[in-house]
Protein backbone atom coordinates (compact mmCIF):
# COMPACT_ATOMS: atom_id res chain seq x y z
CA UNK A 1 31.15 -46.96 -83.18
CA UNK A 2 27.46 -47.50 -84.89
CA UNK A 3 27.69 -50.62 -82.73
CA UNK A 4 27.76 -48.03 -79.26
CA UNK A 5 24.98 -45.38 -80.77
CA UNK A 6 23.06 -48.25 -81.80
CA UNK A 7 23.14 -49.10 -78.21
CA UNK A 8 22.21 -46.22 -76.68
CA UNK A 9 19.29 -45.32 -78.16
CA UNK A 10 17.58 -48.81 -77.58
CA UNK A 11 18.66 -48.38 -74.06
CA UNK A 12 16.49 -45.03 -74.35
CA UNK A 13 13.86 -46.30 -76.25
CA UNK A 14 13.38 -49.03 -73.32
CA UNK A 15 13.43 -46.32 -70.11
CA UNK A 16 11.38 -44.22 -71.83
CA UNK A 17 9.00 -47.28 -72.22
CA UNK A 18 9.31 -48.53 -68.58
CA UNK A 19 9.16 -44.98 -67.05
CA UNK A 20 6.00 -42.75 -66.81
CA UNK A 21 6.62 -39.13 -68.62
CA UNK A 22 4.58 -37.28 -65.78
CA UNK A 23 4.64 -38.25 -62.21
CA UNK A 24 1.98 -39.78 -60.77
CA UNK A 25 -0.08 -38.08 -57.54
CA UNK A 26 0.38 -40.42 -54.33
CA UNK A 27 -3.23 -41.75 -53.26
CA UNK A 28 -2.93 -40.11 -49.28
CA UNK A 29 -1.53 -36.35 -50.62
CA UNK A 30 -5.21 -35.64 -51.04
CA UNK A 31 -6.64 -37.41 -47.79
CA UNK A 32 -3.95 -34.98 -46.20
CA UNK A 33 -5.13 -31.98 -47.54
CA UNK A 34 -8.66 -33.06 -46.62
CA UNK A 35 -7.37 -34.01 -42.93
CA UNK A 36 -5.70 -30.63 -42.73
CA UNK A 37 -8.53 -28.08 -43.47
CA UNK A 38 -10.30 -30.31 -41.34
CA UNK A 39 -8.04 -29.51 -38.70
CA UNK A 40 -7.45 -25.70 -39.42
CA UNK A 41 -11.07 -25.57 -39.21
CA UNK A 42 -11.43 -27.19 -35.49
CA UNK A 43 -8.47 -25.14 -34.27
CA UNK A 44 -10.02 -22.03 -35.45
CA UNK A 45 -12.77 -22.66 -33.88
CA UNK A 46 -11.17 -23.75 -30.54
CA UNK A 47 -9.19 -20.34 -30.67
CA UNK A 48 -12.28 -18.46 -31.04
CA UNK A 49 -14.48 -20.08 -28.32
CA UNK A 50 -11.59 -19.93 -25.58
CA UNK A 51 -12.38 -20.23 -22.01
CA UNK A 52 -10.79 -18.37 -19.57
CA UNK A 53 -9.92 -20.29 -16.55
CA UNK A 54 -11.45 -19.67 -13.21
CA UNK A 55 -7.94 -18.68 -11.59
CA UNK A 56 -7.40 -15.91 -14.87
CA UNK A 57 -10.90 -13.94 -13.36
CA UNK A 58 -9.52 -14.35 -9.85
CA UNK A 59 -6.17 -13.17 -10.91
CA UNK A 60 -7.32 -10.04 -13.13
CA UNK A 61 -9.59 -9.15 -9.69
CA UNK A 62 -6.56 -9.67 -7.40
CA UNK A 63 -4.62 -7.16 -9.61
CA UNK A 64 -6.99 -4.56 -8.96
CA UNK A 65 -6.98 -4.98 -4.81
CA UNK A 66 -3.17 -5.05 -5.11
CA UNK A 67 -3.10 -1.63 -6.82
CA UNK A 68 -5.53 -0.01 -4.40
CA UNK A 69 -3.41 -1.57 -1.86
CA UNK A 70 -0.23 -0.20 -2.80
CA UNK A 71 -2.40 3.29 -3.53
CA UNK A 72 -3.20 3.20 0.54
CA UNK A 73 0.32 2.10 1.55
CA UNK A 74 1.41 5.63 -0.36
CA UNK A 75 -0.73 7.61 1.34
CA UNK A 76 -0.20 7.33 4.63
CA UNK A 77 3.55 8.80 4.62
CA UNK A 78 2.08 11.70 2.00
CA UNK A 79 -0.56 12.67 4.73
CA UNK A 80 1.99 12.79 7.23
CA UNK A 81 4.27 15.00 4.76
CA UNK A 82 1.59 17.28 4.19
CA UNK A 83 -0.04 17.28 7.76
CA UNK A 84 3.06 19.06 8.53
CA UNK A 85 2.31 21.88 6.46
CA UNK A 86 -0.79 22.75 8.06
CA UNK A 87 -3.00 20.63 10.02
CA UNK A 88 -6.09 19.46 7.89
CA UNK A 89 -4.30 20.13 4.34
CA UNK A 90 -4.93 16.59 3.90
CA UNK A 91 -8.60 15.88 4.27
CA UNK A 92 -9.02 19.08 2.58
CA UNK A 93 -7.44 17.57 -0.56
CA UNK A 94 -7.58 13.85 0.07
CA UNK A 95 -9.03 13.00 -3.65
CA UNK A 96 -6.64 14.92 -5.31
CA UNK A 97 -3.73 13.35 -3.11
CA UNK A 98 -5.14 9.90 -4.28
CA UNK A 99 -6.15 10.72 -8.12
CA UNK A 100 -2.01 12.28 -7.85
CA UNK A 101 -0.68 8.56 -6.15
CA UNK A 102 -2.92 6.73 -8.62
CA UNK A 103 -1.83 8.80 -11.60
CA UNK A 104 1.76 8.41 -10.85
CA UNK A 105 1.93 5.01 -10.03
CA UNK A 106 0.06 4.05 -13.68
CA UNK A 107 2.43 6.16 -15.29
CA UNK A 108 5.18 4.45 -13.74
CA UNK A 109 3.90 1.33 -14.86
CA UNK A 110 1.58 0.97 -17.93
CA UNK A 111 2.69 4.68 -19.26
CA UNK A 112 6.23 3.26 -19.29
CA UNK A 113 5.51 0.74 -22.32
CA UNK A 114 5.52 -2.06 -19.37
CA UNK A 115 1.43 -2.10 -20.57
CA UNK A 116 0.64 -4.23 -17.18
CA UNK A 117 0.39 -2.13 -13.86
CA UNK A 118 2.21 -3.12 -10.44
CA UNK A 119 -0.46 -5.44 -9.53
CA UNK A 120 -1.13 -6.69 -12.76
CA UNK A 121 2.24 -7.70 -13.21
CA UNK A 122 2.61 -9.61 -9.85
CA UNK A 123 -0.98 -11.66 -11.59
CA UNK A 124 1.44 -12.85 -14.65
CA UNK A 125 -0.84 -10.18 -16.54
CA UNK A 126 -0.60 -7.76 -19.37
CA UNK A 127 -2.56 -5.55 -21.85
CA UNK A 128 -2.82 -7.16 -25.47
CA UNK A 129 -4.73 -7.61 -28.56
CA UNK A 130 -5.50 -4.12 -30.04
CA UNK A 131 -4.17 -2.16 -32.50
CA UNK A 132 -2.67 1.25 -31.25
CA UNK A 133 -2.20 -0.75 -27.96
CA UNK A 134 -0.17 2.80 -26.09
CA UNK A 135 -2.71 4.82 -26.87
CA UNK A 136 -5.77 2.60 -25.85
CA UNK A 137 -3.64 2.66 -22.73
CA UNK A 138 -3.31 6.10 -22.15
CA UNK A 139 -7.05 6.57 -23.02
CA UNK A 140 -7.81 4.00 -20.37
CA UNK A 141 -5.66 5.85 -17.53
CA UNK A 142 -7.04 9.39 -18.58
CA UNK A 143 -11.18 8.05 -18.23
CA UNK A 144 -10.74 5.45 -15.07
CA UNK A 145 -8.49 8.24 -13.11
CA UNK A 146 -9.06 11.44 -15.04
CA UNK A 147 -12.44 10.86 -15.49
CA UNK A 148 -13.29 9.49 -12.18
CA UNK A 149 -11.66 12.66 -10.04
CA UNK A 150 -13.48 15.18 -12.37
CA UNK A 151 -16.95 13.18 -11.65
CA UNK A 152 -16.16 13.07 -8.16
CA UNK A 153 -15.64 16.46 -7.53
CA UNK A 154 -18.48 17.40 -10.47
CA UNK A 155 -20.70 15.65 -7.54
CA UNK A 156 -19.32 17.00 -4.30
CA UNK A 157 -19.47 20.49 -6.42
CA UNK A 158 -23.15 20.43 -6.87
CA UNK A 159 -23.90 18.82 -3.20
CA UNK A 160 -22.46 21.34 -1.41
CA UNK A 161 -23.87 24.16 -3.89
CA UNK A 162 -27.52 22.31 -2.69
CA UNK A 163 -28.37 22.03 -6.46
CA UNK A 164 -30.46 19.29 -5.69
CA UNK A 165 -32.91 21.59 -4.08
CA UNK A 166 -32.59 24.23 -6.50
CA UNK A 167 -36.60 24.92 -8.33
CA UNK A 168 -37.79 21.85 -10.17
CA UNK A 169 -37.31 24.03 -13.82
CA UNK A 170 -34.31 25.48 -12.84
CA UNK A 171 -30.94 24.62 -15.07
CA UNK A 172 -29.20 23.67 -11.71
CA UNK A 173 -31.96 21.09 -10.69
CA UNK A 174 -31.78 19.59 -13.94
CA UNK A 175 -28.27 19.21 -13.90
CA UNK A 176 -28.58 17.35 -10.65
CA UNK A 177 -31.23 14.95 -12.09
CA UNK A 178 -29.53 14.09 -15.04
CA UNK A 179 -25.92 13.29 -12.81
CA UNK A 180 -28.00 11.23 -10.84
CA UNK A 181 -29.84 9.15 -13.86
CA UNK A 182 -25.89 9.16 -15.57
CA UNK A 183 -24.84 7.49 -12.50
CA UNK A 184 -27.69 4.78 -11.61
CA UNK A 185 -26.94 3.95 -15.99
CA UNK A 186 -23.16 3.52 -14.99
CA UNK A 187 -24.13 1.16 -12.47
CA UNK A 188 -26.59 -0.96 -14.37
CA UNK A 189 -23.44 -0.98 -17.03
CA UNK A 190 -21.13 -1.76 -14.45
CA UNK A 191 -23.76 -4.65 -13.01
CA UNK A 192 -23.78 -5.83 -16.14
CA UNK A 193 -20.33 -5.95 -17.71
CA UNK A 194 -19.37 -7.46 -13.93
CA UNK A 195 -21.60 -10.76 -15.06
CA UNK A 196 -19.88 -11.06 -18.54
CA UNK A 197 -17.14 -10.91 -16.84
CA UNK A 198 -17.72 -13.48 -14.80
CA UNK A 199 -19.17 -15.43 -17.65
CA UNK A 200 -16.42 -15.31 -20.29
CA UNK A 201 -13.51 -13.41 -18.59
CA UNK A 202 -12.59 -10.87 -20.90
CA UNK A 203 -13.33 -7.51 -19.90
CA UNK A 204 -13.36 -6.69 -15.93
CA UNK A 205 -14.17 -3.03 -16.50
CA UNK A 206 -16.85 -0.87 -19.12
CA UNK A 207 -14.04 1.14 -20.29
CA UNK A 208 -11.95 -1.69 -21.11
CA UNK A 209 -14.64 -3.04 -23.20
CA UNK A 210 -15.26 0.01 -24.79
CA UNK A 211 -11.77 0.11 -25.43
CA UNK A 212 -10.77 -3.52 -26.66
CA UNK A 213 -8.07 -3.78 -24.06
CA UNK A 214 -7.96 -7.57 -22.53
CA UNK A 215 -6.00 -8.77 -20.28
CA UNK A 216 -3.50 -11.90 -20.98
CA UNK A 217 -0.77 -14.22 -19.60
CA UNK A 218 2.34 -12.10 -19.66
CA UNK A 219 4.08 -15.48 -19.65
CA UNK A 220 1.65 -18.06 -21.04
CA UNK A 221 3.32 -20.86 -19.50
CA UNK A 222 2.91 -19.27 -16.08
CA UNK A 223 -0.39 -18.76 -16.63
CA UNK A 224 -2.41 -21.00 -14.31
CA UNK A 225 -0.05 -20.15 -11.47
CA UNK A 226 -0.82 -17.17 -8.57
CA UNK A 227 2.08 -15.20 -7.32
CA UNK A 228 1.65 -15.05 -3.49
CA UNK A 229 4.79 -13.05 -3.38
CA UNK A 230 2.71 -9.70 -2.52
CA UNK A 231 0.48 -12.01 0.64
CA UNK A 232 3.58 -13.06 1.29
CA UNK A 233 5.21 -9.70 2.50
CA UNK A 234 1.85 -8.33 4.38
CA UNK A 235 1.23 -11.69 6.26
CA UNK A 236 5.57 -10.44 7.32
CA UNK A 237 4.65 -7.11 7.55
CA UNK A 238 1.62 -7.74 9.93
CA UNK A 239 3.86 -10.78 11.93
CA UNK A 240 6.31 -8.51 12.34
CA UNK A 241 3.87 -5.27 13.04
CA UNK A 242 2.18 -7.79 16.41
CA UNK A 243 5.02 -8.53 17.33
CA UNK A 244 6.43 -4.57 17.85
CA UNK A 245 3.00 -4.14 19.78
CA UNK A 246 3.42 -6.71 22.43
CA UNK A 247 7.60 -6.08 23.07
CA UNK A 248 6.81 -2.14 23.01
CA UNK A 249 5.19 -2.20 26.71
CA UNK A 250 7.53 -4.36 27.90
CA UNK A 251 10.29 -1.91 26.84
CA UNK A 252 11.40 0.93 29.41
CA UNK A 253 14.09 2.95 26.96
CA UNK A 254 13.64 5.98 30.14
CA UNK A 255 15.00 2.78 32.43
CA UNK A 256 17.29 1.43 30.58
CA UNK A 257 18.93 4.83 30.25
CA UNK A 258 19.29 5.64 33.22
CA UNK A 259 20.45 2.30 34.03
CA UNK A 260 23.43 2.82 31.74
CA UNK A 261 23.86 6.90 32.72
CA UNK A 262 24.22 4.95 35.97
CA UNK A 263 26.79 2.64 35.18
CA UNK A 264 29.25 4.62 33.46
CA UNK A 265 28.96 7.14 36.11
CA UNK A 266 29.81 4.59 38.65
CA UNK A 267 32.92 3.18 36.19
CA UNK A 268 34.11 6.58 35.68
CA UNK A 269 33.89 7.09 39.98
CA UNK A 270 31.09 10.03 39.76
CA UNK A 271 28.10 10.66 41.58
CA UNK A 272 25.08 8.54 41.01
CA UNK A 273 23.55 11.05 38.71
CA UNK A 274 24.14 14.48 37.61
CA UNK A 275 22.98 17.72 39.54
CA UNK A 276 21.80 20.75 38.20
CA UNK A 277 22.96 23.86 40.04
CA UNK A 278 19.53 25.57 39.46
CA UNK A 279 17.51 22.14 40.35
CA UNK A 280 20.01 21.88 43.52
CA UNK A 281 19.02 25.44 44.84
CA UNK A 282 15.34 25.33 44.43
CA UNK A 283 13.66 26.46 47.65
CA UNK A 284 12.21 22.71 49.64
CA UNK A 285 8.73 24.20 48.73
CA UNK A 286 9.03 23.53 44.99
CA UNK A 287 9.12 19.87 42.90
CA UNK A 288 12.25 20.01 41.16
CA UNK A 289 10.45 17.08 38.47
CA UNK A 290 7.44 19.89 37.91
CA UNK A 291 10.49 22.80 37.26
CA UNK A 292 12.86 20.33 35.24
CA UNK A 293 9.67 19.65 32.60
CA UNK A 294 8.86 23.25 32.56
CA UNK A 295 12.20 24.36 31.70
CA UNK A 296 12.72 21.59 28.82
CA UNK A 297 9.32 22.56 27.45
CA UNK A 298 9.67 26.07 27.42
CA UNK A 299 12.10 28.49 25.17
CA UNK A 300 11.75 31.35 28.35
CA UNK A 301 12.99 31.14 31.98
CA UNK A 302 10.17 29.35 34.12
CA UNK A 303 9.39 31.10 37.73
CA UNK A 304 10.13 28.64 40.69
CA UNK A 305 7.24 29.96 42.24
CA UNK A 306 4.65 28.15 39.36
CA UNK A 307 6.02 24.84 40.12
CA UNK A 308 5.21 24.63 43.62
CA UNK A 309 4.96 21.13 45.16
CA UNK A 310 0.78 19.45 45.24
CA UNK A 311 0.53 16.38 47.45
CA UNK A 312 3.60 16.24 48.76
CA UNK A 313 5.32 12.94 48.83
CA UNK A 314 8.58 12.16 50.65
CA UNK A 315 11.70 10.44 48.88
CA UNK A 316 14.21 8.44 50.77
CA UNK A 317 16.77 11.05 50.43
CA UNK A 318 14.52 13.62 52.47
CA UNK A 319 13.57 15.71 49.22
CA UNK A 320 9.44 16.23 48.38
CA UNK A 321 8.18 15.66 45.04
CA UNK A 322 4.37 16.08 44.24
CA UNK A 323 2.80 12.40 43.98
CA UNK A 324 2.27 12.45 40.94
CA UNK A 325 5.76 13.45 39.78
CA UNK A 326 7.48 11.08 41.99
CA UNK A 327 5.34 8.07 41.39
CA UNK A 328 5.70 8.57 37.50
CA UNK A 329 9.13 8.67 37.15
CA UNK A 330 9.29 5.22 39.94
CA UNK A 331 6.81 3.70 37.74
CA UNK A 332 8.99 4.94 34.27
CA UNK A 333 12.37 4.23 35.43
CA UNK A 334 11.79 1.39 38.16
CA UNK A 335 15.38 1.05 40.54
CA UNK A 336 17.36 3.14 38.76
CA UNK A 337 15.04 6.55 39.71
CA UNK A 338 17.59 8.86 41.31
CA UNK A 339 16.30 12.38 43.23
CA UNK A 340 17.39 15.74 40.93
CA UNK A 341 18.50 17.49 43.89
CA UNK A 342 21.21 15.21 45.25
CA UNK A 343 21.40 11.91 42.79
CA UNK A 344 20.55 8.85 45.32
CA UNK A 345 18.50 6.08 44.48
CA UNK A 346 15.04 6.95 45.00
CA UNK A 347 13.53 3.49 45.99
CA UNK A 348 10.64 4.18 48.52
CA UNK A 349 8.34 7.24 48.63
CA UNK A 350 6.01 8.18 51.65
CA UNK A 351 3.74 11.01 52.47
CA UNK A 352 4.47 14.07 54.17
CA UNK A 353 2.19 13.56 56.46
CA UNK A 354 3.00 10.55 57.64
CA UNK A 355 6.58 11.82 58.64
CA UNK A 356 5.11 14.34 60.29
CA UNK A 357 3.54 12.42 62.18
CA UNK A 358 5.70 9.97 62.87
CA UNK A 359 8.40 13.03 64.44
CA UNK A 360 5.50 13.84 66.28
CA UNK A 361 5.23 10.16 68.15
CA UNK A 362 8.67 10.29 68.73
């Protein structure tokens, strides 16, 4: 038993020995830490003197011609809309039709926590890297459209109220003076921020600088790439736009009409064409084309008597038609023109004159 004890404490007597009682520090833990605060230092220092790539400052421009693009594409069925209401609403109130399409479409967008507009987001682009991002962003929307209607209309206000020719000491002239020196600084700002732009890519507007809101990759591994998805659809749009403005002329829907009136008549064993009773009785004296036009434009009865036949040109069916009626509807509906009063083909037209003429020889 003391023979055992005995044996174990030589045994720890001799590891204690042999063995260190603190650890020693491996010789490349401190070139490591040396090596990394090197290399913190460098990255930070990368990070802070980032250059924006050429195709980010073409993309953040881009953004902005796509939104004024899709602002004009709005517009043109919401001046129709309201040209129906009464004719002129619309350049009456054109700026506050486009401060309403602008408004809307950015609240749609950026006001909807998507923080990139319609355009922006086709450019891979979003808002970023300020604190109380939303309401930077509703700032930003308030001053570029907000503010840019009210100074609009501040101008037209005081340009059509001639306060530029108001006296020299008068509160109006002054007014005027001082617009005019706010909006040459705006443009020296504008001038200005538009070469640091160009220089570092950051801010593409004054208000954006003043308000700390850049512009970044939505998708940072998408970043160097430019959606042509939006050129895509005009270059279709405008393809397909030429094309609908070469087939329209060659198009006759008035022919083609009565090219299938025609047919089914002839299937169903009618006449050639339908006859009015009213068109049928018209005195000789009076173009049943003139009175058929009056009567579909007009909610009244129409007076045979004001549609009395000018130039009078001779179908092939006997029945007179002024020249200009007759040759119309030839040149509108081609072989398949049929007279009103009795339905034949109408093929050949000659003056009245000439078959008077020609009874007389015989």
């Amino acid at each position: 038993m003391s023979t055992t004890e005995d044996y174990s404490q030589r045994s720890a007597a001799a590891t204690a020995t042999v063995l260190p009682q603190e650890v020693p520090q491996q010789p490349w833990r401190q070139s490591w830490l040396e090596a990394d605060a090197r290399l913190r230092s460098s990255t930070s220092a990368v990070v802070a003197h980032t250059v924006v790539s050429r195709n980010a400052r073409v993309n953040k421009l881009d953004a902005d011609l796509l939104d004024d693009e899709l602002t004009d594409i709005l517009r043109e069925p919401v001046s129709k809309a309201m040209s129906l209401l009464r004719p002129g609403l619309v350049e009456s109130y054109r700026l506050e039709v486009d401060t309403a399409i602008r408004a809307l479409l950015f609240w749609l967008s950026v006001g909807s926590h998507q923080r990139a507009t319609y355009g922006q987001a086709l450019q891979n682009l979003t808002y970023a890297g300020a604190k109380k991002l939303s309401w930077r962003i509703h700032a930003f929307g308030l001053g570029s459209i907000g503010g840019g209607y009210a100074w609009a209309r501040a101008m037209q206000h005081m340009s059509r109220c001639g306060w530029a020719n108001a006296p020299w000491q008068s509160l109006r002239n002054r007014v005027w003076r001082m617009a005019g020196w706010l909006e040459r600084a705006a443009k020296v700002a504008a001038l200005a921020n538009l070469l640091a732009f160009f220089a570092a890519g950051q801010y593409k507007s004054v208000l954006e600088r003043v308000l700390g809101l850049r512009l970044v990759s939505a998708r940072p591994q998408m970043a160097q790439s430019v959606s042509f998805e939006f050129l895509n659809r005009q270059l279709v749009w405008h393809a397909f736009t030429e094309f609908v403005m070469f087939a329209l002329p060659l198009l006759k829907p008035a022919r083609a009409r009565a090219w299938a009136v025609r047919n089914v008549r002839a299937v169903l064993r009618l006449p050639p064409a339908a006859i009015d009773p009213v068109i049928e009785k018209l005195p000789e004296n009076v173009c049943a084309i003139c009175f058929s036009t009056a009567t579909a434009d007009s909610s009244v009865p129409v007076d045979p008597s004001s549609c009395l036949v000018s130039n009078p040109y001779i179908a092939d069916c006997g029945h007179s038609y002024c020249y200009v009626c007759i040759k119309t509807r030839l040149m509108v509906e081609g072989s398949e023109c049929s007279c009103l009063r009795c339905g034949h083909k109408v093929e050949t037209i000659c003056q009245h004159a000439e078959i008077r003429n020609a009874n007389d020889d015989i």
